[in-house]
C-alpha atoms as a PDB file:
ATOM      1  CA  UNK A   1     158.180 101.341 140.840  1.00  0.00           C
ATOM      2  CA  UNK A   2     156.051 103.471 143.020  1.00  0.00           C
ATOM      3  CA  UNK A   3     152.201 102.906 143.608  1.00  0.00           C
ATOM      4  CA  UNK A   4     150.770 105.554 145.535  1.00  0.00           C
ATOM      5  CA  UNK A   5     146.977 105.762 146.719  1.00  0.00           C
ATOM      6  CA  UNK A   6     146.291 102.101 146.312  1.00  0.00           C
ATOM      7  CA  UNK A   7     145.172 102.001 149.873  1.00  0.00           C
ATOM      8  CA  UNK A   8     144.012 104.617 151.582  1.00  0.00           C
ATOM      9  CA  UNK A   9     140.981 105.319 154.515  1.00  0.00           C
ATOM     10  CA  UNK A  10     138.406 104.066 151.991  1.00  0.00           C
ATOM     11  CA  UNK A  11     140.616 101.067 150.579  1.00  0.00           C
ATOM     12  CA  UNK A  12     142.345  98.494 152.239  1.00  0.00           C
ATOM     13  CA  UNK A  13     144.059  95.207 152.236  1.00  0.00           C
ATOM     14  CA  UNK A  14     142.417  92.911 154.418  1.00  0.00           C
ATOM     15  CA  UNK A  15     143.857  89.731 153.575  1.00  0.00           C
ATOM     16  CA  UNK A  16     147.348  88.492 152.003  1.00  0.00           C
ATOM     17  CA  UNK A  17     147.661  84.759 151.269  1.00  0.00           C
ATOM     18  CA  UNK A  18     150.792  83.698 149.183  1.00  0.00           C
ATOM     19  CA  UNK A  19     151.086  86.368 145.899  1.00  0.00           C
ATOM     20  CA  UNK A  20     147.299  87.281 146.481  1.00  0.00           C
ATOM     21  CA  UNK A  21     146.003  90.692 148.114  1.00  0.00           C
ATOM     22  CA  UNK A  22     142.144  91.244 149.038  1.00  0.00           C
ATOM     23  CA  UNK A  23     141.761  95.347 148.016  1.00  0.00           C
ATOM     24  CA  UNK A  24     138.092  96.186 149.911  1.00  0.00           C
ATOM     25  CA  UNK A  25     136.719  99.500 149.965  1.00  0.00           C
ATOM     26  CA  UNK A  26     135.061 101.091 153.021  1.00  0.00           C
ATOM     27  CA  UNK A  27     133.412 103.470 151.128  1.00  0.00           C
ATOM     28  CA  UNK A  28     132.579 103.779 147.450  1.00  0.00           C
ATOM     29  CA  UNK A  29     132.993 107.932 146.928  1.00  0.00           C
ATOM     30  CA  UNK A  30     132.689 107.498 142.849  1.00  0.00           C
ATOM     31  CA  UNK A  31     128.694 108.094 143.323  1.00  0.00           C
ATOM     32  CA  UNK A  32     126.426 110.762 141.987  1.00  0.00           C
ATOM     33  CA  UNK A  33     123.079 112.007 143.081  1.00  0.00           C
ATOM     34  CA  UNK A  34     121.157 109.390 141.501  1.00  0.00           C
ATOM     35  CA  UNK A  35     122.539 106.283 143.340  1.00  0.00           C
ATOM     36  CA  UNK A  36     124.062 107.679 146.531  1.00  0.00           C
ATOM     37  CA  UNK A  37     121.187 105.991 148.541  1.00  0.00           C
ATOM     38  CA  UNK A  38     121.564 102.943 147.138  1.00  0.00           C
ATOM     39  CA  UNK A  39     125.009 103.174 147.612  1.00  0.00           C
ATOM     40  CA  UNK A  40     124.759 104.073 151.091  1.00  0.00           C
ATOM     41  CA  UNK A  41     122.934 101.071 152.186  1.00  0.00           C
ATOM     42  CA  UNK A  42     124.805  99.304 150.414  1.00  0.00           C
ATOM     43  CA  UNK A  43     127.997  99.705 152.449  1.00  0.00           C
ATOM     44  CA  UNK A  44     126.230  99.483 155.091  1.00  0.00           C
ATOM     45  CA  UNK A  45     125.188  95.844 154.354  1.00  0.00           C
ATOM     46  CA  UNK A  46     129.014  95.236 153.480  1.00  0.00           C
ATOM     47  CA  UNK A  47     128.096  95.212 149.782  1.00  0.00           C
ATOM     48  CA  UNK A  48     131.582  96.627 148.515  1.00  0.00           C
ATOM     49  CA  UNK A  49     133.843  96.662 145.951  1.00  0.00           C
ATOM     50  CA  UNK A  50     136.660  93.786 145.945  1.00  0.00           C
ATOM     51  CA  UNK A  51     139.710  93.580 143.881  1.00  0.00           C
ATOM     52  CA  UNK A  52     142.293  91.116 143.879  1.00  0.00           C
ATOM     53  CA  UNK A  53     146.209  92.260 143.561  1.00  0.00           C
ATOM     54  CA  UNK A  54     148.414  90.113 142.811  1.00  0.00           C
ATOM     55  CA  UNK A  55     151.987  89.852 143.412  1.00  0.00           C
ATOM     56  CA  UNK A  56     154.343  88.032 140.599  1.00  0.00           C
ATOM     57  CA  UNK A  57     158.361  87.373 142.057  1.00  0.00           C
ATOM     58  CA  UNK A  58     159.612  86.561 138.745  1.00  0.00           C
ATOM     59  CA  UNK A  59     159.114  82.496 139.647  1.00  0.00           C
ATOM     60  CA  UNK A  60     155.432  81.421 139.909  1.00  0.00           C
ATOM     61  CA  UNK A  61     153.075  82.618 137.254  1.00  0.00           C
ATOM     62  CA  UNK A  62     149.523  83.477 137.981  1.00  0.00           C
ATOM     63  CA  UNK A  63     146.399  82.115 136.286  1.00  0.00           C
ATOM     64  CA  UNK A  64     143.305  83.828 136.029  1.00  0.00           C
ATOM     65  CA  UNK A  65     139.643  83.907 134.164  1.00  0.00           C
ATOM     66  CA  UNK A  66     139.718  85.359 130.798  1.00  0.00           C
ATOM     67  CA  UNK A  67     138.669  88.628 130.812  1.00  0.00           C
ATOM     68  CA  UNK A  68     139.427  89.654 134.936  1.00  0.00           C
ATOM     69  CA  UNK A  69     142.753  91.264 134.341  1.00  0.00           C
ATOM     70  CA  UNK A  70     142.783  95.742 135.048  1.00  0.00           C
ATOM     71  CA  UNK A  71     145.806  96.198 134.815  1.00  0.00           C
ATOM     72  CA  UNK A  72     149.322  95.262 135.636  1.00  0.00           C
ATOM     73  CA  UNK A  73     152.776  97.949 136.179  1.00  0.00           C
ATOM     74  CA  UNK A  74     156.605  96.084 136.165  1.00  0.00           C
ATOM     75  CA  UNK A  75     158.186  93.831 133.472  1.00  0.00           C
ATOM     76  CA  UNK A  76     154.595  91.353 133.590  1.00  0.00           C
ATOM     77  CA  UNK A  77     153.870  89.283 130.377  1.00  0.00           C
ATOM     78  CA  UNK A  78     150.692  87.792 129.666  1.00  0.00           C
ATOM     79  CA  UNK A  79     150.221  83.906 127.839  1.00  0.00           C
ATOM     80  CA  UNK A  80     147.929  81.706 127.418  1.00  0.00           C
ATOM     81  CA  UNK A  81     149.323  78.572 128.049  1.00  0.00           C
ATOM     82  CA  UNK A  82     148.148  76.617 125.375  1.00  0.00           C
ATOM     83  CA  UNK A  83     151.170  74.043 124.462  1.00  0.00           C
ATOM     84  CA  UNK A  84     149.544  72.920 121.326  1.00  0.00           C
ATOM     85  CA  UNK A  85     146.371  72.103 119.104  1.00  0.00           C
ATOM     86  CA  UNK A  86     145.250  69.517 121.306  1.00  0.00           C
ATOM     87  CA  UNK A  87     145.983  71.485 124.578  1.00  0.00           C
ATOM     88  CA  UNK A  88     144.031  74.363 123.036  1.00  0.00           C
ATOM     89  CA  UNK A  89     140.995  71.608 122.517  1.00  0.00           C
ATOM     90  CA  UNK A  90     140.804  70.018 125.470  1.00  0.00           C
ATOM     91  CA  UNK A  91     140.846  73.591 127.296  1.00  0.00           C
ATOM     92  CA  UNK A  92     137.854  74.393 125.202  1.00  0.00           C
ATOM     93  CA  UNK A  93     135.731  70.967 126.080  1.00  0.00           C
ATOM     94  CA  UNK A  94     136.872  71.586 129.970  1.00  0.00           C
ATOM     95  CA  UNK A  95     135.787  74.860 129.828  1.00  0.00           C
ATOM     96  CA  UNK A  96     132.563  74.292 127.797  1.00  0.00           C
ATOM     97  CA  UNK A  97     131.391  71.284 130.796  1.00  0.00           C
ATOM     98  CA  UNK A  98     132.187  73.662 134.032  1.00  0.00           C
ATOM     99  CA  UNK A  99     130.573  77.050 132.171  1.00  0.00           C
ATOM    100  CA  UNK A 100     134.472  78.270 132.959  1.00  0.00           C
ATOM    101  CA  UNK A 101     136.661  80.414 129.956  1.00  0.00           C
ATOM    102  CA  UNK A 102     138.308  77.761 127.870  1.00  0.00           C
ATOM    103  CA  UNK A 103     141.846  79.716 127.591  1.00  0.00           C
ATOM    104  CA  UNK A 104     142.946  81.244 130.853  1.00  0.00           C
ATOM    105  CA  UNK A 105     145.726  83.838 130.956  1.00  0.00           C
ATOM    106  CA  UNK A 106     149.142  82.982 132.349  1.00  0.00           C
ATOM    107  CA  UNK A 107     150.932  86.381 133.855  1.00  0.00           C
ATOM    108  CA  UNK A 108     154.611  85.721 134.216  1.00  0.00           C
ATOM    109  CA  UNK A 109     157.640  87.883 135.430  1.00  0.00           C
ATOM    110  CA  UNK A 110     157.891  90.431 138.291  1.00  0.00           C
ATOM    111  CA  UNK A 111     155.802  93.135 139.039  1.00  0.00           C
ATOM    112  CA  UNK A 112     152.319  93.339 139.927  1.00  0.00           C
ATOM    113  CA  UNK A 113     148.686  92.113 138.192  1.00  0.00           C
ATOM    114  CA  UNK A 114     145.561  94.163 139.648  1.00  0.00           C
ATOM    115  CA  UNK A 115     142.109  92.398 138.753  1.00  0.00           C
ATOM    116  CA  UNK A 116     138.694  93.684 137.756  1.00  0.00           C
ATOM    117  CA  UNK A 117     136.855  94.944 141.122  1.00  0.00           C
ATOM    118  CA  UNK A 118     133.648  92.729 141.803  1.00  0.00           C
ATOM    119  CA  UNK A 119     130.843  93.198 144.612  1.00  0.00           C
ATOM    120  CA  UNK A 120     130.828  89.352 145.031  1.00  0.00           C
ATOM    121  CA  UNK A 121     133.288  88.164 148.308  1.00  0.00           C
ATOM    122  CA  UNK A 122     136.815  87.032 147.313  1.00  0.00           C
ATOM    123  CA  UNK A 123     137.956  83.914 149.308  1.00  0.00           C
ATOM    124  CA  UNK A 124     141.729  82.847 149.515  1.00  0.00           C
ATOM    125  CA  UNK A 125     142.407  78.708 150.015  1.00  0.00           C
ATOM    126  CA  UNK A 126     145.265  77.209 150.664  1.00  0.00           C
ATOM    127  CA  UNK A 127     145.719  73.847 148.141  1.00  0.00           C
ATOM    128  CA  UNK A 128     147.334  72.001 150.777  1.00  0.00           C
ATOM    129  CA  UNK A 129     144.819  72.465 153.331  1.00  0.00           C
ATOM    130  CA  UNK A 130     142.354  70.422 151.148  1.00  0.00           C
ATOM    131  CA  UNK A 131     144.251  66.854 151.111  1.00  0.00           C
ATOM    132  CA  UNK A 132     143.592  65.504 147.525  1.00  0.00           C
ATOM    133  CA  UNK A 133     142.261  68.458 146.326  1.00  0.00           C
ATOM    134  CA  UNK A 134     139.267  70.781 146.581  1.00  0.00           C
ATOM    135  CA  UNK A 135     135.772  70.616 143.799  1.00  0.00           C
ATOM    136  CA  UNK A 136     133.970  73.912 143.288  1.00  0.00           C
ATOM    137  CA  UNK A 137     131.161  75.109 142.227  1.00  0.00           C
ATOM    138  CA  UNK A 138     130.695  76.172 138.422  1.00  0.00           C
ATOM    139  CA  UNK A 139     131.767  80.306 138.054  1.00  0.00           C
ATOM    140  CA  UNK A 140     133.783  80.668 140.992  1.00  0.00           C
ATOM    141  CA  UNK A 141     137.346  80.075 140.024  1.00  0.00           C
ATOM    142  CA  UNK A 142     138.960  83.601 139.485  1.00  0.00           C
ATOM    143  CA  UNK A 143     142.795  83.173 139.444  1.00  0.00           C
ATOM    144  CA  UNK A 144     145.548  80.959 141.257  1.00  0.00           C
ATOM    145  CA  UNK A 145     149.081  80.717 141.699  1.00  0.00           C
ATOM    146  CA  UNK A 146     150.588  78.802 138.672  1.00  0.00           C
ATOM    147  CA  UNK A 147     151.697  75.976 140.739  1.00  0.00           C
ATOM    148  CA  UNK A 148     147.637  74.904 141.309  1.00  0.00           C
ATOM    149  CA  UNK A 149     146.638  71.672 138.776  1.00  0.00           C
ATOM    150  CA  UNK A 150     143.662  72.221 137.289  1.00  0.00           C
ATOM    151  CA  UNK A 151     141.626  69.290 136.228  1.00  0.00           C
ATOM    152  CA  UNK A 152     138.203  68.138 135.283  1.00  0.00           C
ATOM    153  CA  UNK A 153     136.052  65.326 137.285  1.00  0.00           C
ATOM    154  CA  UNK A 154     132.343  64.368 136.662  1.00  0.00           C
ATOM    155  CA  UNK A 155     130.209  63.401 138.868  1.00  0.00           C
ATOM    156  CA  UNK A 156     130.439  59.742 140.179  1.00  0.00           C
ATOM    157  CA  UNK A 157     126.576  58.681 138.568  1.00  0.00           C
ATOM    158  CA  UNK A 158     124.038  60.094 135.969  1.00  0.00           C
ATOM    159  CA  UNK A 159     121.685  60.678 139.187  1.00  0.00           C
ATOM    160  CA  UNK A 160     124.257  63.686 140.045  1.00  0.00           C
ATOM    161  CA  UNK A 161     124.399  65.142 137.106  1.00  0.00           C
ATOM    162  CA  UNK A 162     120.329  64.674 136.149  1.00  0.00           C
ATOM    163  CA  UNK A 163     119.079  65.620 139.470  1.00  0.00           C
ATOM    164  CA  UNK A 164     121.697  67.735 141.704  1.00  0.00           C
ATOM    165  CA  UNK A 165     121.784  70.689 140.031  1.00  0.00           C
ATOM    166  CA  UNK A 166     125.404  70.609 140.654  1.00  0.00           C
ATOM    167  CA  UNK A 167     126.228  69.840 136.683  1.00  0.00           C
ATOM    168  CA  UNK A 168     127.758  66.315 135.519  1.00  0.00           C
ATOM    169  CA  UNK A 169     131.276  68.060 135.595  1.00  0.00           C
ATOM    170  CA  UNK A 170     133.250  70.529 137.698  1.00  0.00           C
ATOM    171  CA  UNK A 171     136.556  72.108 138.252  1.00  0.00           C
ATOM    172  CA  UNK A 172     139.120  70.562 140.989  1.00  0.00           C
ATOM    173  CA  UNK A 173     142.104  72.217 142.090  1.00  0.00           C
ATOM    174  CA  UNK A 174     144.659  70.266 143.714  1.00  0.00           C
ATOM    175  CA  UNK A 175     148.406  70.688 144.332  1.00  0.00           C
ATOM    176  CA  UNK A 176     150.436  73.402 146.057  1.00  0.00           C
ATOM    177  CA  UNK A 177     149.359  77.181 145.803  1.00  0.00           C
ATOM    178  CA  UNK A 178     146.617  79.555 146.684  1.00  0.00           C
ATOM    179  CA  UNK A 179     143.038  79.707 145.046  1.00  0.00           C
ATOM    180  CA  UNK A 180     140.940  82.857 144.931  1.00  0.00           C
ATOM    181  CA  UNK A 181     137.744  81.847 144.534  1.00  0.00           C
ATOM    182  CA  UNK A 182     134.291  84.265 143.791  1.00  0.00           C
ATOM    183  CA  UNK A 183     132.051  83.998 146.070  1.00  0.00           C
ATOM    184  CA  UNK A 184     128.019  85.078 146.710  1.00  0.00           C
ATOM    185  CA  UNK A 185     128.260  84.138 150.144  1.00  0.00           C
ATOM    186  CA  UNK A 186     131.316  85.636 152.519  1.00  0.00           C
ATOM    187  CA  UNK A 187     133.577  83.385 154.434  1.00  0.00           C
ATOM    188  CA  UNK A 188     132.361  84.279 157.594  1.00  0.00           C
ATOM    189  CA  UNK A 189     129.161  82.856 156.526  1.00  0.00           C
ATOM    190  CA  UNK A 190     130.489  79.652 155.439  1.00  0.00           C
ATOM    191  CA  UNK A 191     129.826  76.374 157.788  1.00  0.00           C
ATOM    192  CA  UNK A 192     132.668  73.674 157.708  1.00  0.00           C
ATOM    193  CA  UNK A 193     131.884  70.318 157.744  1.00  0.00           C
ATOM    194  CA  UNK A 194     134.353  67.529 158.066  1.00  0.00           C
ATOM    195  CA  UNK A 195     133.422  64.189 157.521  1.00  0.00           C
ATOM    196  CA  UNK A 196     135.583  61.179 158.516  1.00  0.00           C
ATOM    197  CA  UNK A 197     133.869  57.963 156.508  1.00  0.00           C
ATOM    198  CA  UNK A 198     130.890  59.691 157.156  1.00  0.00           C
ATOM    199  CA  UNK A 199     127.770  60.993 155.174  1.00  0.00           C
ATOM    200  CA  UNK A 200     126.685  64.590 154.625  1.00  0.00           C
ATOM    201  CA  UNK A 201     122.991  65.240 153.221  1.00  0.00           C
ATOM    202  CA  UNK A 202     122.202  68.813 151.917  1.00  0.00           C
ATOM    203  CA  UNK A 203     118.531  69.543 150.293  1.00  0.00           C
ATOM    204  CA  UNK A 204     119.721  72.082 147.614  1.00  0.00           C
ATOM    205  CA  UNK A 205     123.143  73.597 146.092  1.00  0.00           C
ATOM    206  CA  UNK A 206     124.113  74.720 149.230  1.00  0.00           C
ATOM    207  CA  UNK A 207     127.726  72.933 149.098  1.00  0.00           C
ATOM    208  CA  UNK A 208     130.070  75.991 147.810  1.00  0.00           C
ATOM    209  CA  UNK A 209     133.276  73.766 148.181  1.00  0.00           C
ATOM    210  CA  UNK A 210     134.318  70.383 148.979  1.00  0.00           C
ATOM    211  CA  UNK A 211     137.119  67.784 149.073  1.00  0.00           C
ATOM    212  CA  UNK A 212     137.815  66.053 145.439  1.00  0.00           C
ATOM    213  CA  UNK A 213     138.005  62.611 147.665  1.00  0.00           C
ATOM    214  CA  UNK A 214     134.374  62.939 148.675  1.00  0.00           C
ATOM    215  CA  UNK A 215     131.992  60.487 146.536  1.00  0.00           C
ATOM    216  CA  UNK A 216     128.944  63.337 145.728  1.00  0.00           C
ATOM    217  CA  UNK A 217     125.656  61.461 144.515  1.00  0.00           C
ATOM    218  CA  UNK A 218     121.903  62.401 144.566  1.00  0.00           C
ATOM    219  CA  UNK A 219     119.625  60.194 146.273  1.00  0.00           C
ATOM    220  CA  UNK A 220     115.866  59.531 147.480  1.00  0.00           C
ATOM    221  CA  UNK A 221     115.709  61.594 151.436  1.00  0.00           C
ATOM    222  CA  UNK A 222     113.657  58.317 152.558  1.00  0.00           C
ATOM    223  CA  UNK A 223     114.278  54.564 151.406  1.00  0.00           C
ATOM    224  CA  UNK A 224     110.970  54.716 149.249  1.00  0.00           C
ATOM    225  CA  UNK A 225     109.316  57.446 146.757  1.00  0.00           C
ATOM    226  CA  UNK A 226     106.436  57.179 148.614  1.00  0.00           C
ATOM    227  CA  UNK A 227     108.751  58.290 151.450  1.00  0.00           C
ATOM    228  CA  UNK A 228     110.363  60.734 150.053  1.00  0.00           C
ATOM    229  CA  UNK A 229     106.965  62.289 148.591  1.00  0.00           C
ATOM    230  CA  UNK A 230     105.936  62.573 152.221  1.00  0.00           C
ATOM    231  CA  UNK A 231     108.484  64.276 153.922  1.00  0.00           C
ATOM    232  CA  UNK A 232     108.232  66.705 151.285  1.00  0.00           C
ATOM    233  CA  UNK A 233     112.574  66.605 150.898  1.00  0.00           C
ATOM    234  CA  UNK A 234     112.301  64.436 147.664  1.00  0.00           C
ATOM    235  CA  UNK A 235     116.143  64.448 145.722  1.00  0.00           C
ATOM    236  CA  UNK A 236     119.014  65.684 148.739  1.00  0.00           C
ATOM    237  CA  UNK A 237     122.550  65.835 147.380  1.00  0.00           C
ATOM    238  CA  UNK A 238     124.903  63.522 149.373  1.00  0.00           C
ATOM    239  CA  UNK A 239     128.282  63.825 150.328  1.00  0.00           C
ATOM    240  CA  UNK A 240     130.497  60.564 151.649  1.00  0.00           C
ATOM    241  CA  UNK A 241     134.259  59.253 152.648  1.00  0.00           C
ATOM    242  CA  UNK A 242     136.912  61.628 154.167  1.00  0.00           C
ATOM    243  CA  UNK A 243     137.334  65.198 153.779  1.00  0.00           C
ATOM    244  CA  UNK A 244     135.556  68.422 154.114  1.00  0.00           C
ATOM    245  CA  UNK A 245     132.922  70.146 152.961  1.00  0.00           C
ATOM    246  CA  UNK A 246     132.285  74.293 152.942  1.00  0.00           C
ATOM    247  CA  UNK A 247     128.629  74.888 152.943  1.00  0.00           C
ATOM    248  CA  UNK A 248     126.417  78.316 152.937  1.00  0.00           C
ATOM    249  CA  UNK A 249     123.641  78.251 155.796  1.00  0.00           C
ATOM    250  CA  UNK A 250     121.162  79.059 153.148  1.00  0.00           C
ATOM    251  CA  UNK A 251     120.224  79.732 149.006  1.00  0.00           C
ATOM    252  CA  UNK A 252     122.475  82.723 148.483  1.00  0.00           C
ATOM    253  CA  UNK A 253     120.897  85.721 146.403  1.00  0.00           C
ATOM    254  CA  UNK A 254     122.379  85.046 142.729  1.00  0.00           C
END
């Protein structure tokens, strides 16, 4: 198979991580008169067009969110993995608790699978990098490599769930493989925090990421309410135990 023009001085790759590709362009040049100055401040911001390419060898599958597929050239089949009336239901009650699609495709065989572009930032994560296994935040899984478990955990007391504003549920990928994740903050952005039987307190959904072994709670800022109605903190999300914890510096623009 040939490809030609998938990169060129507008678009390029600017990351590989196992069977995933990060397509960026420069320079959008599909504008018209009516948006080319919103457009051009736009790039110059970095606000760009992203689009994940994937790479399938004929051995590990890829799994991505329902609906992100463009399109795909070689001998590529599409599945959805379901293995049976109660696989099919449990998919639907995991992805009714994390806001996630229910059934995500499986792309098998050898050729490539090219995703839906997106102006959010596209981050790449290595499974093995995150011990135990790596929590996100609700939206932001767009495809892995097939070899990535993907599992449900809820939140360690009602408090998290009432009060965080991080949901009583959310997805954790563990295992051995590569994660793309969506992202409203870039990488660069990011601060990484490890903690080693330590505690991390954040006022806000701030956390983007962090380590499945991490115990995540919501608790008073002070020892009293009286204390906490002072400082004017009230409710900060907590992280404890070993692991790591990716955090954006502050409220990203939805």
């Amino acid at each position: 198979m040939k490809i030609k023009n998938l990169q060129n001085e507008h678009r390029k790759i600017v990351e590989t991580k196992g069977s995933f590709s990060i397509l960026e362009s420069s320079r959008d040049l599909s504008v018209s008169p009516y948006n080319a100055t919103s457009q051009y401040f736009m790039e110059k911001m970095g606000v760009r067009r992203r689009q994940v390419v994937a790479e399938l060898n004929g051995e590990k599958t890829i799994v991505i969110q329902s609906g992100a597929m463009q399109w795909t050239i070689g001998n590529v089949n599409a599945t959805t993995g379901i293995k049976g009336a109660g696989d099919f239901l449990g998919k639907m009650i995991k992805g009714a608790v994390t806001k996630e699609s229910g059934v995500k495709p499986e792309y098998t065989g050898k050729g490539y699978l090219v995703l839906e572009p997106t102006y959010k930032y596209l981050i790449l994560q290595d499974l093995e990098d995150w011990g135990s296994g790596m929590t996100i935040e609700d939206g932001m899984f767009l495809a892995c490599e097939g070899t990535v478990n993907r599992n449900i955990i809820s939140r360690k007391n009602i408090s998290s769930a009432l009060a965080g504003g991080e949901g009583l549920f959310n997805l954790s990928l563990s295992g051995k493989g590569i994660a793309c994740l969506e992202s409203n903050v870039p990488y660069e952005e990011l601060i990484e925090i490890e903690l080693n039987n330590e505690e991390l307190k954040i006022d806000g959904s701030l956390a983007v990421c962090w380590s499945s072994s991490l115990n995540f709670t919501v608790e008073r800022s002070t020892k009293t309410l009286i204390g906490s109605a002072a400082s004017g903190e009230g409710l900060v999300n907590v992280y404890r135990g070993v692991g790591k914890v990716l955090m954006s510096p502050y409220a990203p623009t939805r």
